[in-house]
N, C-alpha and C. Protein backbone atom coordinates (compact mmCIF):
# COMPACT_ATOMS: atom_id res chain seq x y z
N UNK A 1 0.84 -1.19 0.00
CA UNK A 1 0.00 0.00 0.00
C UNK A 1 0.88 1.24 0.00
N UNK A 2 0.37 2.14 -1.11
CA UNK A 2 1.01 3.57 -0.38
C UNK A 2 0.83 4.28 0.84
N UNK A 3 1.08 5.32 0.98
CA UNK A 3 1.54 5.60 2.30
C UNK A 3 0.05 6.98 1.96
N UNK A 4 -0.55 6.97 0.40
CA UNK A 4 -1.63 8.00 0.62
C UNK A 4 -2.94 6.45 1.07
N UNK A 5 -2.54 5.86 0.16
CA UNK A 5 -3.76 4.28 0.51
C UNK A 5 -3.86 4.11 2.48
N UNK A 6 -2.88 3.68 2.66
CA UNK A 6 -2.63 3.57 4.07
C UNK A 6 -3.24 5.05 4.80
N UNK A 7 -2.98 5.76 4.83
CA UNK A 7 -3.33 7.06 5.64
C UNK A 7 -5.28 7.31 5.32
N UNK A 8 -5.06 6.67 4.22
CA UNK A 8 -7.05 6.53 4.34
C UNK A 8 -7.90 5.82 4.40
N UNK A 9 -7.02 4.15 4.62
CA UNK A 9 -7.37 3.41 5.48
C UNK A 9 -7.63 3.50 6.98
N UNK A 10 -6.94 3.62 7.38
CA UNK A 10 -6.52 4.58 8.68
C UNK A 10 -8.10 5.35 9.19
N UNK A 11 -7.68 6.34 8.34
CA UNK A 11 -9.20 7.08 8.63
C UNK A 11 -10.32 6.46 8.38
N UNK A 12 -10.44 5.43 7.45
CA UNK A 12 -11.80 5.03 7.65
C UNK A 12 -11.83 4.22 8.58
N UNK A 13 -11.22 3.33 9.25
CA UNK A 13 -11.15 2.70 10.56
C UNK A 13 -11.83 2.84 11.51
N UNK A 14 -10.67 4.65 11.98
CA UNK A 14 -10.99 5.77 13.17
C UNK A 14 -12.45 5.99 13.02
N UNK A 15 -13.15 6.30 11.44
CA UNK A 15 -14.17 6.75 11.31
C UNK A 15 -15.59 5.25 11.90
N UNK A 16 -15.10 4.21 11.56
CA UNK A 16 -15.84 3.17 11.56
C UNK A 16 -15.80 2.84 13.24
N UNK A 17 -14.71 2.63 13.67
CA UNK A 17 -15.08 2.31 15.18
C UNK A 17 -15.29 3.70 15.77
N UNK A 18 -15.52 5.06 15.75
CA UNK A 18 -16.33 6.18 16.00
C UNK A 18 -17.55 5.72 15.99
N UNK A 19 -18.26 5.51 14.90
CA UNK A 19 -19.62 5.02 14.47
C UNK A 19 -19.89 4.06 15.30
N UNK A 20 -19.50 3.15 15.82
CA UNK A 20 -19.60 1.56 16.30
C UNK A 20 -19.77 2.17 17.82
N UNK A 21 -18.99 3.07 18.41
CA UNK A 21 -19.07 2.85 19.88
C UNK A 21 -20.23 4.10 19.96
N UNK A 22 -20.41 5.11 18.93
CA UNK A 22 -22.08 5.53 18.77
C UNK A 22 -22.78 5.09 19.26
N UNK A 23 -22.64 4.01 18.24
CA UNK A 23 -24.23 2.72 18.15
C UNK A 23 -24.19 2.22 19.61
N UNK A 24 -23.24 1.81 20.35
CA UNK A 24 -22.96 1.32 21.88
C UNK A 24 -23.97 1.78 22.71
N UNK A 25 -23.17 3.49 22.31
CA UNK A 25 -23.92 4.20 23.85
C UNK A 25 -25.24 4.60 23.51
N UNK A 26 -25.73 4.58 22.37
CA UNK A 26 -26.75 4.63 22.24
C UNK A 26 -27.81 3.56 22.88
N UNK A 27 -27.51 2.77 22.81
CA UNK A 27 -27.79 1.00 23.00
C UNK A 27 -28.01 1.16 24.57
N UNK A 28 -26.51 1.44 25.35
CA UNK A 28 -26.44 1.47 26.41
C UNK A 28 -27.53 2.88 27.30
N UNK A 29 -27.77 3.71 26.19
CA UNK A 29 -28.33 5.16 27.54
C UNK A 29 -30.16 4.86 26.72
N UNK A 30 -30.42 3.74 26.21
CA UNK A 30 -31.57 3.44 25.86
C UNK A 30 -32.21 4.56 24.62
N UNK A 31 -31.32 5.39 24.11
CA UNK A 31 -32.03 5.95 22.84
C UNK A 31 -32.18 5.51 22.14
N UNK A 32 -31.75 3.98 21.99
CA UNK A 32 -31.96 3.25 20.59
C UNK A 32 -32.18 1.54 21.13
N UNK A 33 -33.29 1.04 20.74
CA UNK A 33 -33.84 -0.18 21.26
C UNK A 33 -32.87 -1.05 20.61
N UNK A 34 -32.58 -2.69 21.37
CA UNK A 34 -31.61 -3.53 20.64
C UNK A 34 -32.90 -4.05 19.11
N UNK A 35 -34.03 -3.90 19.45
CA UNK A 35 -35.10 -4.12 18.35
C UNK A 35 -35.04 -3.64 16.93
N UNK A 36 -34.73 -2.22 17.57
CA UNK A 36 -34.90 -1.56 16.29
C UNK A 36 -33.36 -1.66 15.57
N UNK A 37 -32.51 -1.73 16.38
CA UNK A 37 -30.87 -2.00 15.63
C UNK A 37 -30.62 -3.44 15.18
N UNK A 38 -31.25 -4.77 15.38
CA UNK A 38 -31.39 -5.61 15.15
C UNK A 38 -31.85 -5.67 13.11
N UNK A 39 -33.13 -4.84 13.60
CA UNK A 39 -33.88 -4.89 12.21
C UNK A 39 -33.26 -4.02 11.11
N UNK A 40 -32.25 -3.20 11.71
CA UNK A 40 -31.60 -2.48 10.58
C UNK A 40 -29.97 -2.54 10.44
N UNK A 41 -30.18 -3.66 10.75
CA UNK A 41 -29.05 -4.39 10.79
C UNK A 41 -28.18 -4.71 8.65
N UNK A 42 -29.03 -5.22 8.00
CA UNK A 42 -29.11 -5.28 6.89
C UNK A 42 -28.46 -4.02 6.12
N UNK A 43 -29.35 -3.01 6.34
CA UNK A 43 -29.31 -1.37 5.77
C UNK A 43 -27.97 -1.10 5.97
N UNK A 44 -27.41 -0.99 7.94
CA UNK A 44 -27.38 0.03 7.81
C UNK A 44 -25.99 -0.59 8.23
N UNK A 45 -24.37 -0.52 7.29
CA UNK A 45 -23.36 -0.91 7.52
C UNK A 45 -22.54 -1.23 8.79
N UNK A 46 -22.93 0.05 9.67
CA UNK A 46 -21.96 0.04 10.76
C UNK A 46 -23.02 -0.67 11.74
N UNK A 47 -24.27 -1.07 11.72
CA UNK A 47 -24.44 -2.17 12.99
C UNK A 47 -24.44 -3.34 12.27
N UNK A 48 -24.49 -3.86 10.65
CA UNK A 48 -24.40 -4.40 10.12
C UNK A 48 -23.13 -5.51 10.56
N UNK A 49 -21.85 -4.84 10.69
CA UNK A 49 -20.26 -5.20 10.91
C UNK A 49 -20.62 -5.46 12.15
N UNK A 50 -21.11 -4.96 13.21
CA UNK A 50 -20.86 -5.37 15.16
C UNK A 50 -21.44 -6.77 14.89
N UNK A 51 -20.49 -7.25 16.20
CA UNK A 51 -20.98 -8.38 16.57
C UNK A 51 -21.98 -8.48 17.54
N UNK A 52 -23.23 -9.30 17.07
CA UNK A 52 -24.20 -9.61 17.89
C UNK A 52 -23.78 -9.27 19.35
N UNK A 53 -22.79 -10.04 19.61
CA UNK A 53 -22.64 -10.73 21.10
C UNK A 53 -22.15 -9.17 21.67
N UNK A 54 -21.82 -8.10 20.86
CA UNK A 54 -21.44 -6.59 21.40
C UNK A 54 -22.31 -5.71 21.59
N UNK A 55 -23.44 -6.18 20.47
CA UNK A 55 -24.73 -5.18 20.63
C UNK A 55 -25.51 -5.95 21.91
N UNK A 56 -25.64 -6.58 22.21
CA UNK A 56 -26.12 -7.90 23.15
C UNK A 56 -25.75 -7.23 24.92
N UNK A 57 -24.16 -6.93 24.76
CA UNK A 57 -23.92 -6.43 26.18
C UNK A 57 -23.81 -5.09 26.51
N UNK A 58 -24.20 -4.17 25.39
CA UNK A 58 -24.52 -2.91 25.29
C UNK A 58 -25.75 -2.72 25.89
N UNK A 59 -26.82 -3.16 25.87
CA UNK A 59 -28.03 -3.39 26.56
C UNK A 59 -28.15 -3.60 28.14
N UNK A 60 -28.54 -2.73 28.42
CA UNK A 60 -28.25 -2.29 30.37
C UNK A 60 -29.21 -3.47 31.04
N UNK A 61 -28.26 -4.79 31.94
CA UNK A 61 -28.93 -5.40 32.39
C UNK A 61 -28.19 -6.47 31.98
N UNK A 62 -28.16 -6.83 30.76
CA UNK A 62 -26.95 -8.32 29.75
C UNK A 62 -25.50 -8.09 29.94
N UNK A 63 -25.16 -8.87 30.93
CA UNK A 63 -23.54 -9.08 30.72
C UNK A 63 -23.28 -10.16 29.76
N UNK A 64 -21.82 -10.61 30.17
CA UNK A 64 -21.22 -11.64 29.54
C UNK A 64 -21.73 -13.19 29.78
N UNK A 65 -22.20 -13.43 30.61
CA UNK A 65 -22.97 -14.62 30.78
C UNK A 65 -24.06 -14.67 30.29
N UNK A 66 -25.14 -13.59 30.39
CA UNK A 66 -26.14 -13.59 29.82
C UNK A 66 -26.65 -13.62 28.42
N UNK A 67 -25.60 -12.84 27.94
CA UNK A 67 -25.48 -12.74 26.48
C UNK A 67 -24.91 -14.19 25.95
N UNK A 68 -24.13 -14.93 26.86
CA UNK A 68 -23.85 -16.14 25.85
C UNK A 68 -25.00 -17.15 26.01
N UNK A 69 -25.27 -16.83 27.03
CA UNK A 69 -26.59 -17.57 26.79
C UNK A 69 -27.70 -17.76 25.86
N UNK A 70 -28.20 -16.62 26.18
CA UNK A 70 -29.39 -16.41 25.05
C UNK A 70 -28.90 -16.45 23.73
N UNK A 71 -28.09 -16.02 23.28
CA UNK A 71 -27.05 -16.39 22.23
C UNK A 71 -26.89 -18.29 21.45
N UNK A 72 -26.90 -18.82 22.99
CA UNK A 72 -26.88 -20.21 22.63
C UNK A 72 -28.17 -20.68 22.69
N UNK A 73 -29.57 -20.20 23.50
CA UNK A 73 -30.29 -20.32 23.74
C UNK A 73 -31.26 -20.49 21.83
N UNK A 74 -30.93 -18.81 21.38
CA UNK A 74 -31.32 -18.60 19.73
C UNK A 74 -30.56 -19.44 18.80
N UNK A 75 -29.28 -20.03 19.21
CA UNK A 75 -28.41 -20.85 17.78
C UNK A 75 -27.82 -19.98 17.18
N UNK A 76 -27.33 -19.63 17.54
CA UNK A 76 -26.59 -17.77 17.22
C UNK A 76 -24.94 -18.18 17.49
N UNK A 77 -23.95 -18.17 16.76
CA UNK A 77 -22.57 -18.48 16.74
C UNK A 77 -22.19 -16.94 17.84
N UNK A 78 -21.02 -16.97 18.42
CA UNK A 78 -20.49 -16.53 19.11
C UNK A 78 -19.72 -15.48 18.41
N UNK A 79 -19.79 -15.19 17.35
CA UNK A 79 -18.95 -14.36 16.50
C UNK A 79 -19.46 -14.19 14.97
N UNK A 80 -20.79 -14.19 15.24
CA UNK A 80 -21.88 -13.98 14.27
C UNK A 80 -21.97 -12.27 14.09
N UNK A 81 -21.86 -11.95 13.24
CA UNK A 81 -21.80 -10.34 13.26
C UNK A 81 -23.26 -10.03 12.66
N UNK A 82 -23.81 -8.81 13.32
CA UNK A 82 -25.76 -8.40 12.83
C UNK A 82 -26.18 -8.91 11.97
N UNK A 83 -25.48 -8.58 10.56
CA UNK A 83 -25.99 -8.39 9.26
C UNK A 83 -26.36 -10.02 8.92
N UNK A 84 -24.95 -10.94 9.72
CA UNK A 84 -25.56 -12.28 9.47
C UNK A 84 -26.92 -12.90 9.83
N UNK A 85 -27.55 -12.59 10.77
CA UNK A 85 -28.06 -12.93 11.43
C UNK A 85 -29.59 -13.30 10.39
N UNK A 86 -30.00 -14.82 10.29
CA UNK A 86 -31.13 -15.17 9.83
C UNK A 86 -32.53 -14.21 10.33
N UNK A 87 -33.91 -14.56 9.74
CA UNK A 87 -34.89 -14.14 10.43
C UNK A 87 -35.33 -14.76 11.77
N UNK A 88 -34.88 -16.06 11.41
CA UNK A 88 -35.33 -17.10 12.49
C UNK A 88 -34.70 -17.03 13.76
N UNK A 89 -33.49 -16.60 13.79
CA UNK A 89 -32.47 -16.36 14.66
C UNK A 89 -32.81 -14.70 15.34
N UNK A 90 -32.87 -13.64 14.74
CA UNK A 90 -33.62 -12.32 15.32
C UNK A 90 -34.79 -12.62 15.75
N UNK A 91 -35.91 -13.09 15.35
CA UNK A 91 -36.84 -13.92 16.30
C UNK A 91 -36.62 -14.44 17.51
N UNK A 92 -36.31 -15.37 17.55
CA UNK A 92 -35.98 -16.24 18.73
C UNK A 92 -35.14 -15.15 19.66
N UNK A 93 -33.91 -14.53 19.05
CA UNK A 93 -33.18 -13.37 20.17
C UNK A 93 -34.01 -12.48 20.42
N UNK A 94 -34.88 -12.56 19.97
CA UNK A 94 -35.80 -10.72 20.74
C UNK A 94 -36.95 -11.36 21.23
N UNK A 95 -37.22 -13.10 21.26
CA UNK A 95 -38.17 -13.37 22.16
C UNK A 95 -37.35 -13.56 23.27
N UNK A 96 -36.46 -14.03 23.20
CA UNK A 96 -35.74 -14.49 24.39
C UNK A 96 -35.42 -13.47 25.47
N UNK A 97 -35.29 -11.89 24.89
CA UNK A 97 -35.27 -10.83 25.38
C UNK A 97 -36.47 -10.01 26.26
N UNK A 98 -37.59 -10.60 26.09
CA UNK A 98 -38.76 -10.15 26.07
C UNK A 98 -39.12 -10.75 27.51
């Protein structure tokens, strides 16, 4: 890579995990339901890339145990990132949530 390639890699990175820990605290201070980031998961790139199991403990109340649970509970891989995520599988995780 050049060193202009590299330097704007770089920035889109910085720019992408900016966006990502957004989506977090959003998650975390309840302005944004794990429901509704679930379903726009598809759309919308940057919750698209998180991993389930991150949007999962962003949610005030789900730690690390809990989240692997229900996780195993839906059939949901441990390193399944949003965008993967079947219909059948967002189902089952947002009943399980409920």
């Amino acid at each position: 890579m050049t060193p202009e390639q590299r330097a704007a890699a770089l920035a889109k990175a910085a720019e992408a995990r900016k966006a990502r820990s957004e989506l977090l605290a959003a998650i975390k201070s309840g302005e944004k339901s794990i429901e509704n980031v679930l379903k726009a998961a598809k759309d919308d790139k940057t919750i698209g890339k998180t991993k389930v199991a991150q949007l999962l403990k962003a949610v005030p109340g789900l730690g690390a145990v809990k989240v692997a649970a229900l996780m195993e509970q839906a059939g949901i891989d441990k390193d399944r990132r949003a965008a993967g995520l079947g219909a059948r599988q967002r189902e089952a995780l947002l009943a399980a949530l409920k």
